[in-house]
PDB file of N, CA and C in Angstrom:
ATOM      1  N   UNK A   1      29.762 -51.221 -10.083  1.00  0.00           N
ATOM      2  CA  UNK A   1      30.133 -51.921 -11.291  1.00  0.00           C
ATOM      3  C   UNK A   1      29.277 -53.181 -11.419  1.00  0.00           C
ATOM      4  N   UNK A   2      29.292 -53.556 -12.772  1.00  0.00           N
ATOM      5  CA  UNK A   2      27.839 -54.462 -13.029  1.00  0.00           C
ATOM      6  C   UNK A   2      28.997 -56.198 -13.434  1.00  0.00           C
ATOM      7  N   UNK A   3      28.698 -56.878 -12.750  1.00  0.00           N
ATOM      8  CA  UNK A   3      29.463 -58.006 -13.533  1.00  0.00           C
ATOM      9  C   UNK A   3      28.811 -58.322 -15.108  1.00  0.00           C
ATOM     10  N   UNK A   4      29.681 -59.079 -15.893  1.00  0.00           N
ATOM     11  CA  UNK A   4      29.222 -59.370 -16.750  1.00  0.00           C
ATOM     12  C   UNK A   4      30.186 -60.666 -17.575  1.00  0.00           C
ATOM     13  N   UNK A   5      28.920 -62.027 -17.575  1.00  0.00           N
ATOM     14  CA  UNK A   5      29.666 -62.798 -18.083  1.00  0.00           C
ATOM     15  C   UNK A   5      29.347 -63.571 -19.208  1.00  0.00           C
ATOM     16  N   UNK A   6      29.905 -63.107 -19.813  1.00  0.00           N
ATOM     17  CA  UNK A   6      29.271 -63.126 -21.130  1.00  0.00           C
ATOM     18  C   UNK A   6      30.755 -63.765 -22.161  1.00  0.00           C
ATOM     19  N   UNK A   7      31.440 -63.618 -21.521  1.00  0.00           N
ATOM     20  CA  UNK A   7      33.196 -64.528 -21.812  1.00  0.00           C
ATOM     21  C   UNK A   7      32.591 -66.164 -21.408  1.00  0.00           C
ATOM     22  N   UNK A   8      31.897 -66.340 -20.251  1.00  0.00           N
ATOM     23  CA  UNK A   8      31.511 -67.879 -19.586  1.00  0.00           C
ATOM     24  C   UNK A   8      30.529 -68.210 -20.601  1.00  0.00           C
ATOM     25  N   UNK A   9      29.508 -67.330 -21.205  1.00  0.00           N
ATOM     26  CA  UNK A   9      28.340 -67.898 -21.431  1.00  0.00           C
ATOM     27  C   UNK A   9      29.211 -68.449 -23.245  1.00  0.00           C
ATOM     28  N   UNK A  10      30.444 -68.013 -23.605  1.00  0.00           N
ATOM     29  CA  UNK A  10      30.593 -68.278 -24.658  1.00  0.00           C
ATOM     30  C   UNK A  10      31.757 -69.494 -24.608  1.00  0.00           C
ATOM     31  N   UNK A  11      32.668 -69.155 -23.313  1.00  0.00           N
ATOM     32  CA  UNK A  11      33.636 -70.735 -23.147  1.00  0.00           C
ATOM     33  C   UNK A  11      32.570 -71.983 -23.079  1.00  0.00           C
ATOM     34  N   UNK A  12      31.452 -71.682 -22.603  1.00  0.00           N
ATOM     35  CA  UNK A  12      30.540 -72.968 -22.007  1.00  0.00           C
ATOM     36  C   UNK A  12      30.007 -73.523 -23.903  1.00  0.00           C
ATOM     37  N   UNK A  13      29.370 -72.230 -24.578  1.00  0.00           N
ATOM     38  CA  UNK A  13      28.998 -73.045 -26.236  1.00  0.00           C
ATOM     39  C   UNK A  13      30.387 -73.776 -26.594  1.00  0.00           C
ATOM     40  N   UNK A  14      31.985 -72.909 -26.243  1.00  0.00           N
ATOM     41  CA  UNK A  14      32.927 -73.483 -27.295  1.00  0.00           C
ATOM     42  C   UNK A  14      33.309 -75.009 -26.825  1.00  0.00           C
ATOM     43  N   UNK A  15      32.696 -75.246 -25.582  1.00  0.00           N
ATOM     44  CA  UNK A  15      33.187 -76.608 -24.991  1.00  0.00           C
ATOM     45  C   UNK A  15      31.794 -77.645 -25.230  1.00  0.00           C
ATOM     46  N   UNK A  16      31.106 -77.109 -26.002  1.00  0.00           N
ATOM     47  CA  UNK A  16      29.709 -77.992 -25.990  1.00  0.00           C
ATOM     48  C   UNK A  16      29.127 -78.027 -24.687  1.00  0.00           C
ATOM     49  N   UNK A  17      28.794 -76.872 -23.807  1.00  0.00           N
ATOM     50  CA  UNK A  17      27.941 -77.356 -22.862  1.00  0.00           C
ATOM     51  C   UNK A  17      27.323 -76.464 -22.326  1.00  0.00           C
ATOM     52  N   UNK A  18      25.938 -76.854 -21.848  1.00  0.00           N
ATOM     53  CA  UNK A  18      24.630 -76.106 -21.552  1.00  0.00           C
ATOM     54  C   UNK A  18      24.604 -75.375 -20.392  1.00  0.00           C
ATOM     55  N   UNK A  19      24.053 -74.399 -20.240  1.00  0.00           N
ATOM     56  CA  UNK A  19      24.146 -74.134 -18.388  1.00  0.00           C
ATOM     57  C   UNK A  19      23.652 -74.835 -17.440  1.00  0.00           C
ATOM     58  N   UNK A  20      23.435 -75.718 -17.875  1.00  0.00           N
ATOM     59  CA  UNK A  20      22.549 -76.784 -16.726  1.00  0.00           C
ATOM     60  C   UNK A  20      23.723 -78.080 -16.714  1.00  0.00           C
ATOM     61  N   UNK A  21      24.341 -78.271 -17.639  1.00  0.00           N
ATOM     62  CA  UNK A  21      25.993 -79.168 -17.319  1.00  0.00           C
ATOM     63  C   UNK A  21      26.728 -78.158 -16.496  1.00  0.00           C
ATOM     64  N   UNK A  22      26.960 -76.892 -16.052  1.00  0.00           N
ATOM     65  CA  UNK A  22      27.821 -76.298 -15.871  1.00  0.00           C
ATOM     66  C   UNK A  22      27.371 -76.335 -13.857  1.00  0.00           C
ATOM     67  N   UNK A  23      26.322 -76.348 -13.727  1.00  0.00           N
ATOM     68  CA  UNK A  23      25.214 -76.369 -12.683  1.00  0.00           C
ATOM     69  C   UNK A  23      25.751 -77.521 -11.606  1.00  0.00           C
ATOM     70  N   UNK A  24      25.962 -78.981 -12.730  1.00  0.00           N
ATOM     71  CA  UNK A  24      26.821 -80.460 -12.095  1.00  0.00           C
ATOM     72  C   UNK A  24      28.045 -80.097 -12.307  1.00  0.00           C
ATOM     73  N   UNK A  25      29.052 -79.752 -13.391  1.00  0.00           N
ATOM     74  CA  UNK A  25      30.221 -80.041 -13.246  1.00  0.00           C
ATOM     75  C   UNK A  25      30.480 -79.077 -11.872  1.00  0.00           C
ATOM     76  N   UNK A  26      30.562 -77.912 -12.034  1.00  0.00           N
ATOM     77  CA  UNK A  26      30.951 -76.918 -10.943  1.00  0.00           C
ATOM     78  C   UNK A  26      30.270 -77.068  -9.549  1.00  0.00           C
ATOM     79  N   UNK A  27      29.491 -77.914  -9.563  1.00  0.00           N
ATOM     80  CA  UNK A  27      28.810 -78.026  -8.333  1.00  0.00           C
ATOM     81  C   UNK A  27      28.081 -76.296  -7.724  1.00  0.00           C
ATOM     82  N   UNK A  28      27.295 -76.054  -8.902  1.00  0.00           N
ATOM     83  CA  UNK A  28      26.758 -74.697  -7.944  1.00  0.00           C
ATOM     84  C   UNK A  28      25.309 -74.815  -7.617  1.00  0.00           C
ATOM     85  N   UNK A  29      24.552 -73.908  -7.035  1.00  0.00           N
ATOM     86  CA  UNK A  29      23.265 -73.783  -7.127  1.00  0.00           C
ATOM     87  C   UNK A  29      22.296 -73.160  -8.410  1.00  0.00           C
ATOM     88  N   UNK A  30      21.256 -73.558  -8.805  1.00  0.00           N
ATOM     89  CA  UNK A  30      20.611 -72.850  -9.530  1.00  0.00           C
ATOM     90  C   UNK A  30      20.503 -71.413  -9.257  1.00  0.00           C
ATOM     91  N   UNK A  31      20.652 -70.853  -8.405  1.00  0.00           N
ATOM     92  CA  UNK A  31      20.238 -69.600  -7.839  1.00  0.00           C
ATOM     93  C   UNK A  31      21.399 -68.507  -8.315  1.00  0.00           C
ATOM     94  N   UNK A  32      22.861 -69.214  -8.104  1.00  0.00           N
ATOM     95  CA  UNK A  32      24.004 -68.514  -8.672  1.00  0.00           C
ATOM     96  C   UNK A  32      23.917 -68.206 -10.370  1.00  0.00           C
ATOM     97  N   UNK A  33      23.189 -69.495 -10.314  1.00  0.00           N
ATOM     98  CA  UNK A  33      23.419 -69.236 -12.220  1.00  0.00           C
ATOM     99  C   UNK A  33      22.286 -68.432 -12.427  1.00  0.00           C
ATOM    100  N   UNK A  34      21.370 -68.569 -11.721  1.00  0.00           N
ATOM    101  CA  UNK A  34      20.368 -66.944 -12.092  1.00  0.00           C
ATOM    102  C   UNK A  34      20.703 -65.569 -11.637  1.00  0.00           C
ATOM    103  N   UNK A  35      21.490 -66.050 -10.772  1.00  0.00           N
ATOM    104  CA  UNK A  35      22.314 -64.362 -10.363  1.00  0.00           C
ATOM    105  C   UNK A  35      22.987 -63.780 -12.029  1.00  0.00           C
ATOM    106  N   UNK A  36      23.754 -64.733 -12.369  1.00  0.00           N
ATOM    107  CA  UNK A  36      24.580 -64.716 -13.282  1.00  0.00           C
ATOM    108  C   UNK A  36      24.744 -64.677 -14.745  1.00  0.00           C
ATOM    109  N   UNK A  37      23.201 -64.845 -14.710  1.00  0.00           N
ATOM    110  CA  UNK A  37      21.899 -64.789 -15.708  1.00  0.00           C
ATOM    111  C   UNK A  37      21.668 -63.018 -15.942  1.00  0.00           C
ATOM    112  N   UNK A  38      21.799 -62.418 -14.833  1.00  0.00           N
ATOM    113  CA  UNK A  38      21.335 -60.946 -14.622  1.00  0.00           C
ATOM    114  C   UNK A  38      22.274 -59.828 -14.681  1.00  0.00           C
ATOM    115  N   UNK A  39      23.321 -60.796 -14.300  1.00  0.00           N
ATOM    116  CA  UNK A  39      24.558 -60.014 -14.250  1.00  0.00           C
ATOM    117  C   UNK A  39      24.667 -59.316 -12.993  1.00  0.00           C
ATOM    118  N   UNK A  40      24.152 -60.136 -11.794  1.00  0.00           N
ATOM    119  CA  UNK A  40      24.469 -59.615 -10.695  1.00  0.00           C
ATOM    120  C   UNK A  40      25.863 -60.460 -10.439  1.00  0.00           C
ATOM    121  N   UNK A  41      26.320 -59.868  -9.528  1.00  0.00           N
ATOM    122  CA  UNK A  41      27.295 -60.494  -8.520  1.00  0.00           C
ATOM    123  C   UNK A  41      27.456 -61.604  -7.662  1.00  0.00           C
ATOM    124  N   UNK A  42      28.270 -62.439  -8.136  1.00  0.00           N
ATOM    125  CA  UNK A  42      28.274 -63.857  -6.918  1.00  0.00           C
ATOM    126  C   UNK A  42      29.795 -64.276  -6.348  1.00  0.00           C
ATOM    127  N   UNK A  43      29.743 -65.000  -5.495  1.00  0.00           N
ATOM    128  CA  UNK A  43      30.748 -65.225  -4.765  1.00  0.00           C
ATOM    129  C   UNK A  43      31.914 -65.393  -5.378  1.00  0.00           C
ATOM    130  N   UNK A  44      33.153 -65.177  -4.487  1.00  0.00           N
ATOM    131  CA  UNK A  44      34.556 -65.612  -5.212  1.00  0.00           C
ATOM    132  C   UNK A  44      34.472 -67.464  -5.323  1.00  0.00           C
ATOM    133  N   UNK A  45      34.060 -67.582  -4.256  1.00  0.00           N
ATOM    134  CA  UNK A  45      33.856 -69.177  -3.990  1.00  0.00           C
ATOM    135  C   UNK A  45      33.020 -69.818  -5.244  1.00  0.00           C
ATOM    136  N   UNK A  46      31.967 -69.159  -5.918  1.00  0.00           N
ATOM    137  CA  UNK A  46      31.123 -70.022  -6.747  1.00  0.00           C
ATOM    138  C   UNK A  46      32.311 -69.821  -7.924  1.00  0.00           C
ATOM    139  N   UNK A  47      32.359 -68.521  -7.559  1.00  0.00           N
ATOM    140  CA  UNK A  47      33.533 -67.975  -9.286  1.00  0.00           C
ATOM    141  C   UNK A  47      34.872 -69.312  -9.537  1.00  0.00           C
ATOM    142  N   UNK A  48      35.268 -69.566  -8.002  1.00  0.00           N
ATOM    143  CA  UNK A  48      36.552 -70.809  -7.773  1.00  0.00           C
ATOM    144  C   UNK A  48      35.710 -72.377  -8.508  1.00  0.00           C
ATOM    145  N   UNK A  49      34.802 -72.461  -8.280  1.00  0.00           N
ATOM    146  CA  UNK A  49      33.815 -73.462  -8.604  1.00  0.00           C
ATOM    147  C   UNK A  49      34.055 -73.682  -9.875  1.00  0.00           C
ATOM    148  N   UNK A  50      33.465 -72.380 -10.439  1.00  0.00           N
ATOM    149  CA  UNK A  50      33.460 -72.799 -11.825  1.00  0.00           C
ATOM    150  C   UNK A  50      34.902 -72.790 -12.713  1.00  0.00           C
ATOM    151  N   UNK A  51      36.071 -71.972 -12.554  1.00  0.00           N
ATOM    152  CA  UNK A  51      37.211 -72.108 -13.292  1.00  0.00           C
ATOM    153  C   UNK A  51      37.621 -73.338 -12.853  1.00  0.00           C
ATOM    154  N   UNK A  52      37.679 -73.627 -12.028  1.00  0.00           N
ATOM    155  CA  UNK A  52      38.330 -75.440 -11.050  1.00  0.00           C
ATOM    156  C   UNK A  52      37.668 -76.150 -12.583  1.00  0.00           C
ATOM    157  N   UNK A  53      36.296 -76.621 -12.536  1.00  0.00           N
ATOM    158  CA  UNK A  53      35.607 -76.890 -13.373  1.00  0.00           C
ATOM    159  C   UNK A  53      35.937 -76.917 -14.784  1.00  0.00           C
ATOM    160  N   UNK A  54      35.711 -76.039 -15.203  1.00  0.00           N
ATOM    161  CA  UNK A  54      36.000 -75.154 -16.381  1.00  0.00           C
ATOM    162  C   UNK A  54      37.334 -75.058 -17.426  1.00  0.00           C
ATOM    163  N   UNK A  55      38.898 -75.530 -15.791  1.00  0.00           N
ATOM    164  CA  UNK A  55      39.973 -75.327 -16.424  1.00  0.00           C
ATOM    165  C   UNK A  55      40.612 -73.757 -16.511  1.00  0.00           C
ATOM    166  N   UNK A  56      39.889 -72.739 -16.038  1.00  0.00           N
ATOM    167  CA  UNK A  56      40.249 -71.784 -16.848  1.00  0.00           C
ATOM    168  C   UNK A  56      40.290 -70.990 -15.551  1.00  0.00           C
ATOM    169  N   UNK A  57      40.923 -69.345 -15.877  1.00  0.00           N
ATOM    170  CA  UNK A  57      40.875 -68.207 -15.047  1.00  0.00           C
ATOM    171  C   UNK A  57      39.992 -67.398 -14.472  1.00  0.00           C
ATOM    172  N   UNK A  58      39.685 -66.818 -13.406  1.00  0.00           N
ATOM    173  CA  UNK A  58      38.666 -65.547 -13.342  1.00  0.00           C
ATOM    174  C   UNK A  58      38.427 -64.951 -14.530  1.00  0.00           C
ATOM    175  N   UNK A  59      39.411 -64.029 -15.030  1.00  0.00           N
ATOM    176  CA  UNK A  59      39.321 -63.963 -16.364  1.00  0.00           C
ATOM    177  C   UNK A  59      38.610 -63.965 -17.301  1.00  0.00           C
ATOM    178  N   UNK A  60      38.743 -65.319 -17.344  1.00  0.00           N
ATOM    179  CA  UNK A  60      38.310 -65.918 -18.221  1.00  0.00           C
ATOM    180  C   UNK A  60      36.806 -66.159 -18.649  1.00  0.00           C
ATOM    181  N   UNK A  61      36.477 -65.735 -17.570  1.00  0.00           N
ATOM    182  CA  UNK A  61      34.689 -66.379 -17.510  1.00  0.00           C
ATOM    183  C   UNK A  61      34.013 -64.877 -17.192  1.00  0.00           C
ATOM    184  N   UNK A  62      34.878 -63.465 -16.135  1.00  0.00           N
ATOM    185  CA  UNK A  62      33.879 -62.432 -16.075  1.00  0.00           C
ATOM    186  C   UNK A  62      34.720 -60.953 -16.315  1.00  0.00           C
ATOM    187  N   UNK A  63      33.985 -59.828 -16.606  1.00  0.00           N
ATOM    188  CA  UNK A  63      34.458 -58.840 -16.700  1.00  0.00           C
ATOM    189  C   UNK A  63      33.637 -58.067 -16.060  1.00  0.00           C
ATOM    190  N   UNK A  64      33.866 -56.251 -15.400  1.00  0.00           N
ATOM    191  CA  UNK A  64      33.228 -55.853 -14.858  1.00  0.00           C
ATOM    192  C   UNK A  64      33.240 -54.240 -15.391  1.00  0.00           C
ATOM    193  N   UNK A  65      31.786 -54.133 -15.473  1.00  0.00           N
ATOM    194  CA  UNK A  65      31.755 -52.739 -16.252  1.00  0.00           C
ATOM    195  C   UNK A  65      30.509 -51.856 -15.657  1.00  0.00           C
ATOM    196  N   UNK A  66      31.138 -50.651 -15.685  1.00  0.00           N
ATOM    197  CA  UNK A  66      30.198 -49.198 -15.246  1.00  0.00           C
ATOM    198  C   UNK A  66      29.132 -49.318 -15.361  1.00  0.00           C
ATOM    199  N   UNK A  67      28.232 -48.956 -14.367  1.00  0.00           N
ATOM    200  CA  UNK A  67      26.737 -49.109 -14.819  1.00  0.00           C
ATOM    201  C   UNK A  67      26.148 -47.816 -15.737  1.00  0.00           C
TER     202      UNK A  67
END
């Protein structure tokens, strides 16, 4: 199954903010957000990062679908 977050890439426009604010608030690496860019898979831990952040649920930010 392929992640896909494409729910995050649209909470992040409705809150006014860029992926490179999301990079500081959540404290992640550039490298996650290029994972995430591709729609590969990243940690539960970065995923905790960013809803902490964010306010919001797993959910909320990814879905996962058939390749």
């Amino acid at each position: 199954m392929q992640a896909n977050y494409k729910k995050l890439w649209k909470l992040l426009i409705d809150k006014d903010m860029k992926k490179t604010d999301l990079l500081s608030v959540a404290n992640i690496s550039s490298n996650i957000l290029a994972k995430m860019n591709k729609g590969e898979n990243v940690s539960m831990d970065s995923l905790q990062k960013i809803c902490k952040a964010l306010e919001c649920d797993v959910g909320d930010i990814v879905t996962f679908e058939e390749k």
